[in-house]
N, C-alpha and C. Protein backbone atom coordinates (compact mmCIF):
# COMPACT_ATOMS: atom_id res chain seq x y z
N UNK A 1 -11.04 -11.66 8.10
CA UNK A 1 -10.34 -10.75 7.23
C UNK A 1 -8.99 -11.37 6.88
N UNK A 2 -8.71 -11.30 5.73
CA UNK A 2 -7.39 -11.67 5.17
C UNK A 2 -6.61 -10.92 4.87
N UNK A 3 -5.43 -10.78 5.10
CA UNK A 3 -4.10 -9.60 5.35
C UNK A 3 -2.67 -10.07 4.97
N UNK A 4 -1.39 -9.25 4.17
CA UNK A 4 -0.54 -10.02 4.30
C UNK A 4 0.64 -9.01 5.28
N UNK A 5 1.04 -9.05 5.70
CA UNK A 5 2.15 -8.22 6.32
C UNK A 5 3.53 -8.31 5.41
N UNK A 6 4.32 -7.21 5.14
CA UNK A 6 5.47 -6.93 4.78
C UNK A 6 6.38 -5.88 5.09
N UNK A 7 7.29 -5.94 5.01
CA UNK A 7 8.76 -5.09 5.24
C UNK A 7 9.08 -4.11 4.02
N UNK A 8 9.61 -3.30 4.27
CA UNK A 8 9.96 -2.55 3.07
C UNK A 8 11.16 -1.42 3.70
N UNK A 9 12.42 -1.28 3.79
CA UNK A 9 13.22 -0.59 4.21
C UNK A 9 12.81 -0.10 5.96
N UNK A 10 12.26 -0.82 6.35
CA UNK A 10 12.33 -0.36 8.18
C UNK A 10 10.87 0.30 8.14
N UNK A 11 10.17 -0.34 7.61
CA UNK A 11 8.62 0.46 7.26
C UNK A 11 7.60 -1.36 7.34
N UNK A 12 7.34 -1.68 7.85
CA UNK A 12 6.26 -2.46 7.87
C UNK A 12 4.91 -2.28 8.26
N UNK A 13 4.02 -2.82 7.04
CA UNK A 13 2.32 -2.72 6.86
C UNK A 13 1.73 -3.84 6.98
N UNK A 14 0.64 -3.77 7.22
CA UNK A 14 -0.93 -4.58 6.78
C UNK A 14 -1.25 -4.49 5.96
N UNK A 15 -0.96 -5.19 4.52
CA UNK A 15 -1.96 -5.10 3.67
C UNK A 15 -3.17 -5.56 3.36
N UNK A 16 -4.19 -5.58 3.18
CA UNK A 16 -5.71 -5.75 2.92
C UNK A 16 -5.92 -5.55 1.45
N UNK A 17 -6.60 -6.41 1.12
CA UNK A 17 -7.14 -6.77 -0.62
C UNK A 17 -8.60 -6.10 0.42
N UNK A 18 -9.01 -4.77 -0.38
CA UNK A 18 -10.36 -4.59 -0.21
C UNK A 18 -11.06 -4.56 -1.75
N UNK A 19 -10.58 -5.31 -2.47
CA UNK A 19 -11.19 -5.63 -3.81
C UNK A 19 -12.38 -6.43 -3.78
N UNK A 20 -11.39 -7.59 -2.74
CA UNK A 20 -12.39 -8.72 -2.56
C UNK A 20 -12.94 -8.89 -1.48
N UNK A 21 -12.68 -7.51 -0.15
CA UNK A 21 -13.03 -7.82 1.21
C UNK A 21 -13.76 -6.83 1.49
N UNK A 22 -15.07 -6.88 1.77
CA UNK A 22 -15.61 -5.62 2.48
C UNK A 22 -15.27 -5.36 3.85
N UNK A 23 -14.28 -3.71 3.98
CA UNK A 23 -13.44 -3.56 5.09
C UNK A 23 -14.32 -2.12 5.94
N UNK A 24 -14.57 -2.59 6.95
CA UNK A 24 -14.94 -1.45 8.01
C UNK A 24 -14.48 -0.60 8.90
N UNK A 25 -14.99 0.54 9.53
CA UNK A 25 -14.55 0.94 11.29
C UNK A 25 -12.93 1.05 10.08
N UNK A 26 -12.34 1.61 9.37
CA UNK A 26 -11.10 1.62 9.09
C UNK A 26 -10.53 2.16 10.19
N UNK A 27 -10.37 3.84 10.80
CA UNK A 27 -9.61 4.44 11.70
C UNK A 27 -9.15 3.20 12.67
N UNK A 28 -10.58 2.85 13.17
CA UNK A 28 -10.59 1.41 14.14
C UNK A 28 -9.75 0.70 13.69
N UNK A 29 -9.79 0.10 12.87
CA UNK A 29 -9.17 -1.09 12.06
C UNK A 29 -7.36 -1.06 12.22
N UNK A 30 -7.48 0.18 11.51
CA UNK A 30 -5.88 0.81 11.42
C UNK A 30 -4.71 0.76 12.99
N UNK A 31 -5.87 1.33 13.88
CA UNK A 31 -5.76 1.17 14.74
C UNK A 31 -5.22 0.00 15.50
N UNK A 32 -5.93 -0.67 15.69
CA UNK A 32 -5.83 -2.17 16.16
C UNK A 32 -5.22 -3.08 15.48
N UNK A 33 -4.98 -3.12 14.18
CA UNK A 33 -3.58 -4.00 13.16
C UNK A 33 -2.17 -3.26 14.00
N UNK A 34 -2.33 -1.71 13.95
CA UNK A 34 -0.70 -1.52 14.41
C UNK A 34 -0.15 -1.60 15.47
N UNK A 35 -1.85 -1.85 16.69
CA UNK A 35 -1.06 -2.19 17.74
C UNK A 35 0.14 -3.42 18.30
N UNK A 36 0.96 -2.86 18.53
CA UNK A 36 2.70 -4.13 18.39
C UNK A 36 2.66 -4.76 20.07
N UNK A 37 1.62 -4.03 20.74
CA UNK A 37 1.36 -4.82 22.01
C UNK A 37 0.11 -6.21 21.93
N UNK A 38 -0.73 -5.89 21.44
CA UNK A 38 -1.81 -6.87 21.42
C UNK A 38 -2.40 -7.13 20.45
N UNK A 39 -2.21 -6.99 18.82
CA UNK A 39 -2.62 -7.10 17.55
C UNK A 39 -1.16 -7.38 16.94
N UNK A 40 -1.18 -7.32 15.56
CA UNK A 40 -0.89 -7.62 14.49
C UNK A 40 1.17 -7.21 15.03
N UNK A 41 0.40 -5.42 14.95
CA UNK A 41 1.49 -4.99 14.81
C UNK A 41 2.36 -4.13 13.40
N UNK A 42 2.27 -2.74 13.51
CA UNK A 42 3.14 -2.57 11.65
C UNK A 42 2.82 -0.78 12.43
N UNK A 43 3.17 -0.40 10.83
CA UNK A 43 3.78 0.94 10.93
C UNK A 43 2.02 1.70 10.77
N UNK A 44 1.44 0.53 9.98
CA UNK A 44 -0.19 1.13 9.80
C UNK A 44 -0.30 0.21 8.74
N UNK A 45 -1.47 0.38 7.75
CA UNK A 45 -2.28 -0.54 7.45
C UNK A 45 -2.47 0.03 5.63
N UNK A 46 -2.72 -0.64 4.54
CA UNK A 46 -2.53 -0.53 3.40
C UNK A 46 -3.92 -1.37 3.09
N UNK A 47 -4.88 0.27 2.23
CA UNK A 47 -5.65 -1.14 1.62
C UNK A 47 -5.86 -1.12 0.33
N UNK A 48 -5.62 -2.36 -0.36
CA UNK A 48 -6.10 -2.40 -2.01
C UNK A 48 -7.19 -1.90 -2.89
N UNK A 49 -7.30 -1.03 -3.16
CA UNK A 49 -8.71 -0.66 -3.97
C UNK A 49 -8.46 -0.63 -5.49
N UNK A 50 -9.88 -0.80 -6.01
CA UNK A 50 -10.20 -0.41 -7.12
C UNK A 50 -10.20 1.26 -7.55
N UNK A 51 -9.60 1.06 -8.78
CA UNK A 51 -9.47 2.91 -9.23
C UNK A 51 -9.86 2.48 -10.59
N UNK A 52 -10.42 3.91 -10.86
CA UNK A 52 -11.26 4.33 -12.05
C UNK A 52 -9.92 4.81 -12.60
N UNK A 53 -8.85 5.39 -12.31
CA UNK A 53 -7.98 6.53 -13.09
C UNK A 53 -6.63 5.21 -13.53
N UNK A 54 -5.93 4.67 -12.27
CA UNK A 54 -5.02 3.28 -12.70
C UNK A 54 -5.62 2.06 -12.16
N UNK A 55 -4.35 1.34 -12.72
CA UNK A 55 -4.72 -0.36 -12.00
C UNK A 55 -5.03 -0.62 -10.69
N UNK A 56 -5.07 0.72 -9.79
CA UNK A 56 -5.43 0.01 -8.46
C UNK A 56 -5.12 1.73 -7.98
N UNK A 57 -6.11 1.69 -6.58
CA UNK A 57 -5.72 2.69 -5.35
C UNK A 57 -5.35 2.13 -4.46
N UNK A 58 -4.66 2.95 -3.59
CA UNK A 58 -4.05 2.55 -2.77
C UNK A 58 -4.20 3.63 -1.13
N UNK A 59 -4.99 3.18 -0.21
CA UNK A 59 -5.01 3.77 0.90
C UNK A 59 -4.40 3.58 2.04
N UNK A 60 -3.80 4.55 2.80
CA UNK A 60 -2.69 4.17 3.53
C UNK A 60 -3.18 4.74 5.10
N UNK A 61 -3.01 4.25 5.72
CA UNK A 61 -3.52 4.39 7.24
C UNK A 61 -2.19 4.33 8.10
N UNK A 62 -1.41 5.65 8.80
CA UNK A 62 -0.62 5.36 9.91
C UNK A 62 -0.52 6.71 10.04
N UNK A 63 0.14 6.67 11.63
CA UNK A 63 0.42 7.74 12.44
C UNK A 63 1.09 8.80 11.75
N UNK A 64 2.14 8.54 10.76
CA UNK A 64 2.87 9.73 10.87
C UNK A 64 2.82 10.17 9.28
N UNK A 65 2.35 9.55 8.71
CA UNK A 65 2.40 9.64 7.08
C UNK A 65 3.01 9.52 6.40
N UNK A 66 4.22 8.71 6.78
CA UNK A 66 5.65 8.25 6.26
C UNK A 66 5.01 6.99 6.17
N UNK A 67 6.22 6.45 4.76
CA UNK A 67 5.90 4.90 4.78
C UNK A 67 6.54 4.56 3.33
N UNK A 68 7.20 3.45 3.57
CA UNK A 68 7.32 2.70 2.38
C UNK A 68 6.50 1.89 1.37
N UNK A 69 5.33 2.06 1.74
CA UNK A 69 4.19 0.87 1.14
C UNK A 69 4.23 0.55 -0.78
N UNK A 70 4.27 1.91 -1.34
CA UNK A 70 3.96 1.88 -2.71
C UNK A 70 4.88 0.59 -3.25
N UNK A 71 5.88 0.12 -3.12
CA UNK A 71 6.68 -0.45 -3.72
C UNK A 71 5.63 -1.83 -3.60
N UNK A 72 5.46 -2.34 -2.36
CA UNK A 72 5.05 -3.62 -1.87
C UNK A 72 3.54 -3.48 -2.19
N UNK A 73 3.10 -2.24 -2.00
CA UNK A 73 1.58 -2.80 -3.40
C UNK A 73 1.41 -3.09 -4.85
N UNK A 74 3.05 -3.28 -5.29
CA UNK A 74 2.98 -3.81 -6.73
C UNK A 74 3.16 -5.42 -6.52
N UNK A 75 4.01 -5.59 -5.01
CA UNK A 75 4.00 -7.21 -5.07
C UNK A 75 3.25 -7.50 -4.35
N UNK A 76 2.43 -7.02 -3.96
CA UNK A 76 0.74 -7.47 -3.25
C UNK A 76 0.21 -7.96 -4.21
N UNK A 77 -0.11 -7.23 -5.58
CA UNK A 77 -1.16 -7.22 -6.29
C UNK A 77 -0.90 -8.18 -7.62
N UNK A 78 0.54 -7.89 -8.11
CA UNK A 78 1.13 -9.30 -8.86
C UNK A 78 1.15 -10.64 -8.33
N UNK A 79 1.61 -10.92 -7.00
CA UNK A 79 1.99 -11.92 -6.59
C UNK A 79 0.50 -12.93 -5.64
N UNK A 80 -0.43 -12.04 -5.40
CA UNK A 80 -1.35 -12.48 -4.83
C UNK A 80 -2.75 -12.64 -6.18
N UNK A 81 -1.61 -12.16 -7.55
CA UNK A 81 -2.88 -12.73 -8.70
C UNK A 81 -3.83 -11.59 -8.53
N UNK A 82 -3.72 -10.57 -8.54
CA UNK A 82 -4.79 -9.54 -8.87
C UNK A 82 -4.74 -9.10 -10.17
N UNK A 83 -3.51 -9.15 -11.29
CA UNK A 83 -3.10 -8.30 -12.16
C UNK A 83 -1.64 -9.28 -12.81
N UNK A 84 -1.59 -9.38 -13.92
CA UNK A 84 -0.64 -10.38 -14.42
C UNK A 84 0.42 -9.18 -15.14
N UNK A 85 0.17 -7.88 -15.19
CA UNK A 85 0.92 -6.40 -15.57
C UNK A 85 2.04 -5.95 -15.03
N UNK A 86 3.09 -6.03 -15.61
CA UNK A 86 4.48 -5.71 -14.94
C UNK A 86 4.79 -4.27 -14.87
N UNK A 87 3.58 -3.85 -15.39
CA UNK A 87 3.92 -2.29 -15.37
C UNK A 87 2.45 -1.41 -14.87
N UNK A 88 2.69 -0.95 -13.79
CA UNK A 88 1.46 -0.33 -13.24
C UNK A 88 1.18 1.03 -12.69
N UNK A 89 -0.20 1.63 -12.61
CA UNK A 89 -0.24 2.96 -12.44
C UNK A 89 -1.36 3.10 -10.90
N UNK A 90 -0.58 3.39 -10.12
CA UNK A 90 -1.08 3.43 -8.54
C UNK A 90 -2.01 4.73 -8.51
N UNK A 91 -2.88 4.70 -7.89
CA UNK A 91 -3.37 6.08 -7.47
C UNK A 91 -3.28 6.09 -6.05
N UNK A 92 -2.72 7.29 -5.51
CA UNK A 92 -2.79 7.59 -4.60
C UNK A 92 -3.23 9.21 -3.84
N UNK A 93 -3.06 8.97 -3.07
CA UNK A 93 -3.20 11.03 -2.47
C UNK A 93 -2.72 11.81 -2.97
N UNK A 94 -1.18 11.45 -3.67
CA UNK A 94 -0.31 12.36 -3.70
C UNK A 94 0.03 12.23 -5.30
N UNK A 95 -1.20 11.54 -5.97
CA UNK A 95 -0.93 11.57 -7.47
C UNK A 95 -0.53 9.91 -8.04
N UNK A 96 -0.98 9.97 -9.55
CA UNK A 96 -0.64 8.72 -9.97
C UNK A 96 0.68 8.05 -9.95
N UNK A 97 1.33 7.14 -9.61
CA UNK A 97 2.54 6.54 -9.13
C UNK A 97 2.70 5.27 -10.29
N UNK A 98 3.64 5.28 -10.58
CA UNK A 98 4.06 4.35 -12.03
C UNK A 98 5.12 3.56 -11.23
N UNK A 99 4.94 1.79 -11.60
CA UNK A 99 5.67 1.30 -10.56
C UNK A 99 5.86 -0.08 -12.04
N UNK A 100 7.22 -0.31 -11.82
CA UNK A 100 7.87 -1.01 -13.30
C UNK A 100 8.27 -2.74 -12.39
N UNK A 101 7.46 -3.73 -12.64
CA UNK A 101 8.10 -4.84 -11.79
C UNK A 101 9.05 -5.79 -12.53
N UNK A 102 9.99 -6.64 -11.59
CA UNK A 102 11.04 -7.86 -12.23
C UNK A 102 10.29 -8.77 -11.39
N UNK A 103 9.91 -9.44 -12.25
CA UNK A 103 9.58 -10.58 -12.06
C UNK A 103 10.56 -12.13 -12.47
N UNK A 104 10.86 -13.07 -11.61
CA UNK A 104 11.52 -14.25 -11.19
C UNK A 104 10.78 -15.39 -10.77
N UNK A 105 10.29 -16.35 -11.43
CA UNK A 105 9.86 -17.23 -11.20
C UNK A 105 8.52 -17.65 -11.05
N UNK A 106 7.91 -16.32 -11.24
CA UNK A 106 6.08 -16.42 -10.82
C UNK A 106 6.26 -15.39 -9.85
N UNK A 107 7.06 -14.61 -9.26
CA UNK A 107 6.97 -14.21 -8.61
C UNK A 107 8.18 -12.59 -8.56
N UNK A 108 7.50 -11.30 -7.68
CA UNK A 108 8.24 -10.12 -8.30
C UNK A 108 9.44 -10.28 -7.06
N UNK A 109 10.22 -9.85 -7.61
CA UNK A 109 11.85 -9.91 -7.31
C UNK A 109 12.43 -8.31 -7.42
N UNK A 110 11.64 -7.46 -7.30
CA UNK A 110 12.27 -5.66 -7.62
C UNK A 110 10.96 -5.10 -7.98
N UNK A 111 11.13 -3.94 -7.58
CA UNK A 111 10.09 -3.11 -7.83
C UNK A 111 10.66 -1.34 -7.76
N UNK A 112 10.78 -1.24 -9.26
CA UNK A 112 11.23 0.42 -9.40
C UNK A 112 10.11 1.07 -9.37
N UNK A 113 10.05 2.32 -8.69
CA UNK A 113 8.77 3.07 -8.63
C UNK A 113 9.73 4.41 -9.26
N UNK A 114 8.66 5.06 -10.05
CA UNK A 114 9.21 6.52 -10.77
C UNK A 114 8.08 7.47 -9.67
N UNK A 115 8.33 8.11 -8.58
CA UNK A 115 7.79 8.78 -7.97
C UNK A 115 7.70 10.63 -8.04
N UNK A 116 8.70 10.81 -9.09
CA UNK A 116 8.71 12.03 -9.12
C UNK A 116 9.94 12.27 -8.10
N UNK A 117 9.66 14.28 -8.13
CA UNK A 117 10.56 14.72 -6.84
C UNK A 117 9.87 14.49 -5.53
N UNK A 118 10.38 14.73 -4.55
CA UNK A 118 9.54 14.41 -3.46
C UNK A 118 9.26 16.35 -3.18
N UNK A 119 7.48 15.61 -2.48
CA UNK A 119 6.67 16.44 -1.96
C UNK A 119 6.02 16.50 -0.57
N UNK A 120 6.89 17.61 -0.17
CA UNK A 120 7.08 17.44 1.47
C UNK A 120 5.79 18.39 1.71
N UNK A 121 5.22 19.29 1.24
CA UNK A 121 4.30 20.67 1.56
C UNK A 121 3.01 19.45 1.58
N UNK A 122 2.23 19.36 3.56
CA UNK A 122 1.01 18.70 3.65
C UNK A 122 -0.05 19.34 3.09
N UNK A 123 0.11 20.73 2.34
CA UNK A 123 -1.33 20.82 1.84
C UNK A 123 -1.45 20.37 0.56
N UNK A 124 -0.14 19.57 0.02
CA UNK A 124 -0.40 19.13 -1.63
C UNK A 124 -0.72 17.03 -0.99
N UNK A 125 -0.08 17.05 -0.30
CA UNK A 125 -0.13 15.50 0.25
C UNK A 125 -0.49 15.67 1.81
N UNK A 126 -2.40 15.92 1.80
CA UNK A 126 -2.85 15.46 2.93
C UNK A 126 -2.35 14.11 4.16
N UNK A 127 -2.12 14.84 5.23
CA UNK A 127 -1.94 13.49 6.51
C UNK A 127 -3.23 13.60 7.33
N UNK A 128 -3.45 12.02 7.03
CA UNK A 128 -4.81 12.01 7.96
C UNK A 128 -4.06 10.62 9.17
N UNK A 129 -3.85 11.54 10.22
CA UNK A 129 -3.37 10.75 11.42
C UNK A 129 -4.37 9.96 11.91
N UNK A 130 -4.61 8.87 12.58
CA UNK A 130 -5.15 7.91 13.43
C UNK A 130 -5.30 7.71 14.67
């Protein structure tokens, strides 16, 4: 399996291209990437999908349902050549996510996300703990 790990304000993930990877056992999976004793290690685990509605879904696997990820799945998906689009529409749980990139050199350098207000009520943004 191929993965990249990143940082994002005190929030670090696993990301996974499941575009091109058939990914299993996820709970498992999720699991065992975040362990920081004997695996990988991160806050939880991010995987790339294909969406029918935008340029990409985006599934998010961790304990507490916090996370910085959305930003760093626009430079997952630019920078690892999935999408040559500086302007993209995420799907996620909690609704389509519009994410505007700067790109520098071949490569993204900023990533504004227009997220809306924030939505704290879990019955509009399901947490599925691990």
């Amino acid at each position: 399996m191929k993965f990249t790990k990143m940082q994002a304000f005190g929030n670090d993930y696993v990301y996974i291209d499941a575009i091109h990877q058939n990914i299993t056992n996820l709970p498992e999976l999720a699991r065992f990437v975040s362990d920081r004793h004997f695996a990988i290690g991160s806050d939880g685990m991010v995987l790339i999908c294909p969406s029918d509605k935008g340029d990409f879904r985006m599934r998010m696997f961790n304990p507490d349902g916090s996370g910085n990820a959305l930003r760093s799945v626009g430079k997952y998906v630019y920078d690892h050549k999935l999408t040559d689009k500086t302007e993209l529409v995420i799907e996620t749980l909690g609704g389509m996510q519009h994410l505007n990139l700067t790109v520098t050199d071949g490569l993204v350098s900023n990533i504004r996300a227009d997220i809306g207000e924030p939505r704290l009520n879990t019955k509009v943004i399901p947490v599925i703990q691990i």
